[in-house]
Protein backbone atom coordinates (compact mmCIF):
# COMPACT_ATOMS: atom_id res chain seq x y z
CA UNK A 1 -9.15 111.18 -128.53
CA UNK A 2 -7.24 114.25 -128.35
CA UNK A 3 -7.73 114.37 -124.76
CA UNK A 4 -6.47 110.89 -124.70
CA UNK A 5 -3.39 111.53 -126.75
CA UNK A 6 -2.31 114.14 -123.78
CA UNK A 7 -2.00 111.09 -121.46
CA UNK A 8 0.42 108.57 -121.84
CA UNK A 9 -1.61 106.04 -119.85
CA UNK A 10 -4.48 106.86 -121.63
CA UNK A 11 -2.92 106.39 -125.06
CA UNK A 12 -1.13 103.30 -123.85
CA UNK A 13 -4.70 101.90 -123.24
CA UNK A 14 -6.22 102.62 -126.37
CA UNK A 15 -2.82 100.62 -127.85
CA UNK A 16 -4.03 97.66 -125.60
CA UNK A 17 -7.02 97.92 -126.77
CA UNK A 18 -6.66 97.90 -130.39
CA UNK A 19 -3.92 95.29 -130.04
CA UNK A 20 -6.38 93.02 -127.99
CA UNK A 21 -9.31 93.35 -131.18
CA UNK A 22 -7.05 92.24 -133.73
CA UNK A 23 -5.71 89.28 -131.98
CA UNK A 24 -1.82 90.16 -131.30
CA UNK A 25 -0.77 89.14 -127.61
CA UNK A 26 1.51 90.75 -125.84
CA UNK A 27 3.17 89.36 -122.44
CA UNK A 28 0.70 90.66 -119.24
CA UNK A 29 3.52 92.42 -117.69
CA UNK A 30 4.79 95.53 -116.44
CA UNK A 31 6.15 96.41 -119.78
CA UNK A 32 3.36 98.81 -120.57
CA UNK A 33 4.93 101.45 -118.13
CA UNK A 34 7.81 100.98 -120.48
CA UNK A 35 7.70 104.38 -122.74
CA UNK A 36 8.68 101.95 -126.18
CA UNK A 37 6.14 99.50 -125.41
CA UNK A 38 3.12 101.65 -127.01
CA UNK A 39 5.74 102.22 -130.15
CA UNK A 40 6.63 98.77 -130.10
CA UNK A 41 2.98 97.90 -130.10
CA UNK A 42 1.76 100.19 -132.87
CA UNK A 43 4.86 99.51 -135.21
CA UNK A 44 3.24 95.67 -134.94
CA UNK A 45 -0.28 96.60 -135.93
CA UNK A 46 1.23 98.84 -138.65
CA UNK A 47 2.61 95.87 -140.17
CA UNK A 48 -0.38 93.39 -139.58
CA UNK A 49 -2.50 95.89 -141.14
CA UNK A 50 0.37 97.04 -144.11
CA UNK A 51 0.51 92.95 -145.20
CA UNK A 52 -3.04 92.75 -145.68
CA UNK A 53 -2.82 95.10 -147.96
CA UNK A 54 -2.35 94.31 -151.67
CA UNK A 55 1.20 95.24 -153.14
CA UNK A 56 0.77 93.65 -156.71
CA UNK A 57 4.70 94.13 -158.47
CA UNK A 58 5.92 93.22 -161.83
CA UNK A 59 9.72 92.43 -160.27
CA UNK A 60 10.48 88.56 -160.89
CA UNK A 61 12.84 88.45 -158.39
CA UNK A 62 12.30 85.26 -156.05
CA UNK A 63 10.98 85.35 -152.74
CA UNK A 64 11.85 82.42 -150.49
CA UNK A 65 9.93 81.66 -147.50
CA UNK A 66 7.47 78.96 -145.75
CA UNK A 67 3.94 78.38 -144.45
CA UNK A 68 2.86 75.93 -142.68
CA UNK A 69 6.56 74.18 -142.49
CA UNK A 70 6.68 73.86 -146.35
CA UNK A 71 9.00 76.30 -147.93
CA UNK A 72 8.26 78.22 -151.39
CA UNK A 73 10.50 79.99 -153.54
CA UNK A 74 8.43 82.33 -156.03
CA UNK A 75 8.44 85.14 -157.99
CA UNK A 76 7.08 88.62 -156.58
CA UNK A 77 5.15 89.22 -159.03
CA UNK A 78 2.82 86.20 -158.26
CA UNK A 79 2.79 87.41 -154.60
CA UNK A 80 -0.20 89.79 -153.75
CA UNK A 81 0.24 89.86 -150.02
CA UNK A 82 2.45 88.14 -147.77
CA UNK A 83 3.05 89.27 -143.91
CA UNK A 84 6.39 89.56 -143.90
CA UNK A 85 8.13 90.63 -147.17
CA UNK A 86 11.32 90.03 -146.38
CA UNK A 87 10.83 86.39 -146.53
CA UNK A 88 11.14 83.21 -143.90
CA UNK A 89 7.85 81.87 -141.77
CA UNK A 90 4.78 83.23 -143.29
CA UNK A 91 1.23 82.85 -141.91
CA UNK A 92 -0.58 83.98 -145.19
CA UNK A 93 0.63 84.08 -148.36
CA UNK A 94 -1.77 85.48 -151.24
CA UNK A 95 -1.14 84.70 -155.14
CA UNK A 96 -3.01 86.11 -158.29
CA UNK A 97 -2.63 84.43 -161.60
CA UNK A 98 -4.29 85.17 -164.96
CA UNK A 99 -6.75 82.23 -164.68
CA UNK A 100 -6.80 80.43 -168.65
CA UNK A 101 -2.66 81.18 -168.82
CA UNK A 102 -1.38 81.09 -165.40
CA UNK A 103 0.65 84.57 -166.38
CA UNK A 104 1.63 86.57 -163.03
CA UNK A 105 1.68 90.28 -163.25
CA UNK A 106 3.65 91.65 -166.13
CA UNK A 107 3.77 94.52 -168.37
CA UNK A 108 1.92 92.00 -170.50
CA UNK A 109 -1.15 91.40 -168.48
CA UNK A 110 -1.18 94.56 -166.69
CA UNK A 111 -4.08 95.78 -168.42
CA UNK A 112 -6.00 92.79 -167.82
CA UNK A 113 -4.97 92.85 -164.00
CA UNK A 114 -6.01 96.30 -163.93
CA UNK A 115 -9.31 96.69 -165.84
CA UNK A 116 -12.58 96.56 -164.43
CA UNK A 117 -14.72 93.28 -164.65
CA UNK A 118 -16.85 94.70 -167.12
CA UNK A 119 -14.06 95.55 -169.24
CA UNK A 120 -11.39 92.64 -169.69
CA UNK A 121 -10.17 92.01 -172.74
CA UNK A 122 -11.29 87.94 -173.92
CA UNK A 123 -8.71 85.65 -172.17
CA UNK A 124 -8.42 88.01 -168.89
CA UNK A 125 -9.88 85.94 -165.82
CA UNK A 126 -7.81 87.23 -162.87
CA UNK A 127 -7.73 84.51 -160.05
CA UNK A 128 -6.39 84.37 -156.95
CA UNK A 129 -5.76 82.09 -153.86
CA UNK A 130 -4.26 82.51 -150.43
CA UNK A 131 -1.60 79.86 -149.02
CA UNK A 132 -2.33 79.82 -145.07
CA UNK A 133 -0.42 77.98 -142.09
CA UNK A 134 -1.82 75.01 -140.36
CA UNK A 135 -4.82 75.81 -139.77
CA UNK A 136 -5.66 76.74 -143.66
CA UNK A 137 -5.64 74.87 -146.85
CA UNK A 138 -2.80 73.99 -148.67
CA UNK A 139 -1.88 75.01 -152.53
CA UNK A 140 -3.06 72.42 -154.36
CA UNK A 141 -6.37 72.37 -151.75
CA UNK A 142 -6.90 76.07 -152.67
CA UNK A 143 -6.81 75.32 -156.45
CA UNK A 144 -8.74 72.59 -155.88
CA UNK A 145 -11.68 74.44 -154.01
CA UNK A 146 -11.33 76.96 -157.12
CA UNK A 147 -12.43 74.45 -159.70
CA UNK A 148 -14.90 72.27 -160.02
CA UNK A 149 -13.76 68.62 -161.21
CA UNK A 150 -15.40 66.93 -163.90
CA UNK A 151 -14.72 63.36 -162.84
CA UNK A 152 -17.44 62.73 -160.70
CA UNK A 153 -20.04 63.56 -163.64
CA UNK A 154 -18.24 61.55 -165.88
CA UNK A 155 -18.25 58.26 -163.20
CA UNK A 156 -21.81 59.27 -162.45
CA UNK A 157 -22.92 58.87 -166.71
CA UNK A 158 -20.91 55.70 -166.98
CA UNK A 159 -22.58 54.14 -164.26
CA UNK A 160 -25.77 55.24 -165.59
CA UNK A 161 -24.85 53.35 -169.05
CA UNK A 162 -23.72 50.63 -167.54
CA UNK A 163 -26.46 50.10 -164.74
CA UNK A 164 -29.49 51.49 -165.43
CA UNK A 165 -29.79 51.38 -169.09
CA UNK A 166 -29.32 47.77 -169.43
CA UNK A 167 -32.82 47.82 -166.87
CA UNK A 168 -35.21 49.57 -169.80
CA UNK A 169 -33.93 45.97 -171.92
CA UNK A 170 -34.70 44.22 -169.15
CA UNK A 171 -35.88 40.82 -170.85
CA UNK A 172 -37.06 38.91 -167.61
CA UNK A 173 -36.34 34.92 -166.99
CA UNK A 174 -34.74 33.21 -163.54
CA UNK A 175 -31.83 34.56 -164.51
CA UNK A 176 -31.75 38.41 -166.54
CA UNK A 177 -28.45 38.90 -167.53
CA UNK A 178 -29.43 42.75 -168.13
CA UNK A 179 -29.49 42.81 -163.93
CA UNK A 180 -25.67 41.58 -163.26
CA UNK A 181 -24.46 45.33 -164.20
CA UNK A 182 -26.73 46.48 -161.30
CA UNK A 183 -25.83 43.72 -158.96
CA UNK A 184 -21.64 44.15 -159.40
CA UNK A 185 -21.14 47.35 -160.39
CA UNK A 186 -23.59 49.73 -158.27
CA UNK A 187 -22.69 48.22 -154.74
CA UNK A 188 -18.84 48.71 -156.07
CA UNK A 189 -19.56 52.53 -157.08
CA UNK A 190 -21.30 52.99 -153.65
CA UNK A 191 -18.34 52.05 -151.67
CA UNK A 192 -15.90 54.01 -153.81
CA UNK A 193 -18.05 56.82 -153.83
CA UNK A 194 -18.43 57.02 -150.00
CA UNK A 195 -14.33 56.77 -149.99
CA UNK A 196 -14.41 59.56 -152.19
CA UNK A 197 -16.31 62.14 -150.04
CA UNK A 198 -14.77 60.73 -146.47
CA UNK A 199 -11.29 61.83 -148.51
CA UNK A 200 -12.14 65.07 -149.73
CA UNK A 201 -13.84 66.03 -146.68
CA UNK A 202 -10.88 64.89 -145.10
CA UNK A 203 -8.47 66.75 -147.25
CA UNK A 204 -10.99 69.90 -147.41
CA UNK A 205 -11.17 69.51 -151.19
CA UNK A 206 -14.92 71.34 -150.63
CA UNK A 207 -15.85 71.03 -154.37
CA UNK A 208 -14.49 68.15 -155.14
CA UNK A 209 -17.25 66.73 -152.08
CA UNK A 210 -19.80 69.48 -153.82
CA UNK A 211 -19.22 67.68 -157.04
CA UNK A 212 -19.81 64.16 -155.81
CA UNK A 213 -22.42 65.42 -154.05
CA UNK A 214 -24.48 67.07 -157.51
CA UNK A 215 -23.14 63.93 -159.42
CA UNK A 216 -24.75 61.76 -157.22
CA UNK A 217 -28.23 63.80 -156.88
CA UNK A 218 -28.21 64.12 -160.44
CA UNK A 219 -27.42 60.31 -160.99
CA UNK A 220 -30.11 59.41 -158.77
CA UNK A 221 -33.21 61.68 -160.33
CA UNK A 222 -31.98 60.64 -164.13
CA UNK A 223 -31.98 57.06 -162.80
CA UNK A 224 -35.62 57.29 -161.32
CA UNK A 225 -36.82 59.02 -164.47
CA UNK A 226 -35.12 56.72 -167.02
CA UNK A 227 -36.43 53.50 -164.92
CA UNK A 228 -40.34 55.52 -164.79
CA UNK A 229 -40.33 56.33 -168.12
CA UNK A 230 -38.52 52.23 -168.96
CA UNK A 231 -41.22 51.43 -171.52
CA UNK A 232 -41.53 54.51 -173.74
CA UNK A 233 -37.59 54.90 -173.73
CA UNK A 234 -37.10 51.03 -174.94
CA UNK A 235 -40.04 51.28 -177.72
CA UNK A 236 -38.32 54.57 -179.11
CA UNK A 237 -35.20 52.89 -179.07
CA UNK A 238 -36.26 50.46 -180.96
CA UNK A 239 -38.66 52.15 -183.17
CA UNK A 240 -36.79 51.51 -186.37
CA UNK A 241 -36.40 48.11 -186.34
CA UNK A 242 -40.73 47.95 -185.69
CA UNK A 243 -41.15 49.73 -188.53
CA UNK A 244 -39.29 47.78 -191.09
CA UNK A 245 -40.89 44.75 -189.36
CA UNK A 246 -44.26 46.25 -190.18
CA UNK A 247 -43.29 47.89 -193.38
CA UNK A 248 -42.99 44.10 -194.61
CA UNK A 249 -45.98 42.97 -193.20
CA UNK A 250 -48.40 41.56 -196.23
CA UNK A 251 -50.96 44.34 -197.77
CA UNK A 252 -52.69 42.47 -199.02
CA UNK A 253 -54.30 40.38 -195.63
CA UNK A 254 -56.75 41.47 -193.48
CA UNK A 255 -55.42 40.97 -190.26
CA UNK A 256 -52.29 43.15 -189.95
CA UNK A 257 -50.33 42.18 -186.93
CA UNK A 258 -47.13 41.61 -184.91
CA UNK A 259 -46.20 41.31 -181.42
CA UNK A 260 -43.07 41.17 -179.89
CA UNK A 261 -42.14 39.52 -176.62
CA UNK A 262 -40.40 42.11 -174.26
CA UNK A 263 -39.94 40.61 -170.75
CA UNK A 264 -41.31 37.91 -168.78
CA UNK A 265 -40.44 36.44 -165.24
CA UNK A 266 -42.49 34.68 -162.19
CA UNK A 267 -45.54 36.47 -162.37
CA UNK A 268 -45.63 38.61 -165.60
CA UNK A 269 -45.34 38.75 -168.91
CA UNK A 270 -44.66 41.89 -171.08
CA UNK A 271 -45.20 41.81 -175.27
CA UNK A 272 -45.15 44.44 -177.24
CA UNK A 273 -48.47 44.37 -180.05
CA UNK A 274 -48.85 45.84 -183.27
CA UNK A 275 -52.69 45.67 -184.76
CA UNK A 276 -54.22 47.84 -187.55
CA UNK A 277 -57.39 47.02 -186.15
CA UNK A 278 -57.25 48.49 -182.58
CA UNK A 279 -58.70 45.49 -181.39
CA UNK A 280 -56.61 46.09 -177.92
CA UNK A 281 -57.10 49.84 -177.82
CA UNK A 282 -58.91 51.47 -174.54
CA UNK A 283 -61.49 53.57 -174.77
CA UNK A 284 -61.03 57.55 -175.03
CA UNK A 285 -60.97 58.35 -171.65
CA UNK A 286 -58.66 55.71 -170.67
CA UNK A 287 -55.25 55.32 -171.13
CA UNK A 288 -54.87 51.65 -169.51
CA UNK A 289 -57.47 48.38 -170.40
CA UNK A 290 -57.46 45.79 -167.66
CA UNK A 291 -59.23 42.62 -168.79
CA UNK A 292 -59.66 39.28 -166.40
CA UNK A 293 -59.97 37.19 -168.79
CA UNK A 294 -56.38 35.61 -169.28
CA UNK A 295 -55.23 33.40 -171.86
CA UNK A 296 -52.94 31.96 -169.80
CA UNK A 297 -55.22 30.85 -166.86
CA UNK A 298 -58.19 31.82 -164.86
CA UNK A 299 -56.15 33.75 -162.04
CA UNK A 300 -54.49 36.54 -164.19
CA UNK A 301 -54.94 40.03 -165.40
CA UNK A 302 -54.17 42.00 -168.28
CA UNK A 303 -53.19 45.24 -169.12
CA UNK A 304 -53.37 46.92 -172.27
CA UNK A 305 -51.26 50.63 -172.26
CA UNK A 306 -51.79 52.26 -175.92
CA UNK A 307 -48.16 53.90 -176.64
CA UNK A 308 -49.09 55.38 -180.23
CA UNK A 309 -51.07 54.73 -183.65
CA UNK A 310 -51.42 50.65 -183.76
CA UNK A 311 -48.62 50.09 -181.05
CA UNK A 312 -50.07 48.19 -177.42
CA UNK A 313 -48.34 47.06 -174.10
CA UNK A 314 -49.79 44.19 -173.34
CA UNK A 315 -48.65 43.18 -169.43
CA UNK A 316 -49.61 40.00 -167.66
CA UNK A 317 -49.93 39.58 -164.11
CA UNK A 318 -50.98 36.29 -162.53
């Protein structure tokens, strides 16, 4: 280099160069035998590489200028870097807030601006987010891809409640009222939700799609759990009311027992048992009894699941 640095077209190559890595053009012209083009060059790089540096200030003095065609007027000390400082057409513009108050950089927060992670007072969360030209995401999408919204989780449980729970009470017949939720609502959520991702995908909200995206995996496994596990969630449910029904049950009779229809439909028939004798109960090694020998008919089977102490599933299929 110091060789380089005794020949001027040496040293106005190594300006090319540099110039060429970092992405500023220059017109492909004759100007390079011009003796102010290397200056011209480096006084170019000095500022691409001087605006990328962090100048935090606590002046509150407004700074007007634009990126992207949309013009901003703010206060220096939200600015962090900017390529220009003197205002007008940016191409990057970064900001830093204190995240939980939105407080720039005063004598105030210095301390919290300044300290290291490990040592921020409580309430010091610095944040900050870059405003780019065309080809980068706007304010509010740079906020947005900061946070993580809530909204999706809360569509997500009240579409669970509304859908799927009304399933485990699921009371059979031509006609089961507890599966119009399913059949209105879910196709409706569906289409909304695929809106809702096309849109922030669109609008590169990224964790607003991330969100929809959990809400939906998580909606999905809780569903498929909830709908497995149908029969043990609707007898705990319920599990009060049994007991006072078999709290008044008569002591003083032999034959201690209640049922309780469940569902029933084309095909099945679900009831609910209750007998102190454990005349329905499987043997040890079995958790399911299947008997043939219907009470309905001749072409039917019946199942017998043992939930706990003197409580039986009884399911008919025919």
């Amino acid at each position: 280099m110091s060789r380089c640095r005794q020949h001027p077209d040496c040293t106005i190559a190594f300006a090319k160069a540099v110039l060429f890595v970092v992405g500023i053009t220059t017109a492909p012209t004759t100007a390079y035998s011009d003796s102010t083009a290397p200056a011209d060059g480096r006084r170019v790089l000095q500022q691409a590489i001087q605006s990328l540096r962090p100048q935090p200030s606590t002046d509150t003095s407004p700074v007007a200028f634009s990126v992207g065609g949309l013009n901003y007027v703010v206060p220096r000390n939200y600015i962090l870097t900017m390529d220009n400082w003197s205002g007008g057409p940016q191409v990057l513009v970064t900001l830093r807030v204190n995240a939980p108050d939105m407080k720039p950089l005063t004598a105030e927060t210095l301390p919290c601006f300044t300290a290291t992670p490990a040592s921020r007072p409580p309430g010091c969360l610095p944040f900050q987010f870059a405003l780019e030209g065309p080809a980068g995401p706007s304010a509010e999408q740079a906020f947005d891809n900061a946070t993580l919204p809530r909204w999706p989780f809360l569509i997500a449980a009240v579409t669970w409640v509304l859908v799927v729970i009304p399933l485990v009470y699921d009371v059979g017949g031509l006609i089961d009222v507890s599966r119009i939720p399913a059949l209105i609502i879910l196709p409706l959520v569906s289409v909304l939700w695929s809106a809702f991702v096309v849109c922030a995908l669109i609008r590169r909200h990224w964790r607003t799609a991330i969100a929809i995206f959990i809400s939906t995996l998580a909606f999905v496994t809780i569903s498929s759990l909830t709908l497995i596990y149908a029969h043990q969630i609707r007898f705990w449910a319920m599990w009060p009311i049994y007991s006072i029904e078999v709290a008044r049950l008569p002591s003083d009779i032999k034959d201690r027992s209640i049922s309780w229809p469940w569902s029933a439909g084309y095909g099945y028939q679900e009831t609910l048992l209750y007998d102190e004798q454990d005349r329905y109960a499987p043997s040890p090694r079995q958790s399911e009894y299947v008997n043939e020998k219907c009470p309905i008919g001749e072409s039917c089977k019946v199942s017998i699941r043992h939930i706990i102490g003197h409580f039986y599933l009884s399911i008919i299929r025919w």
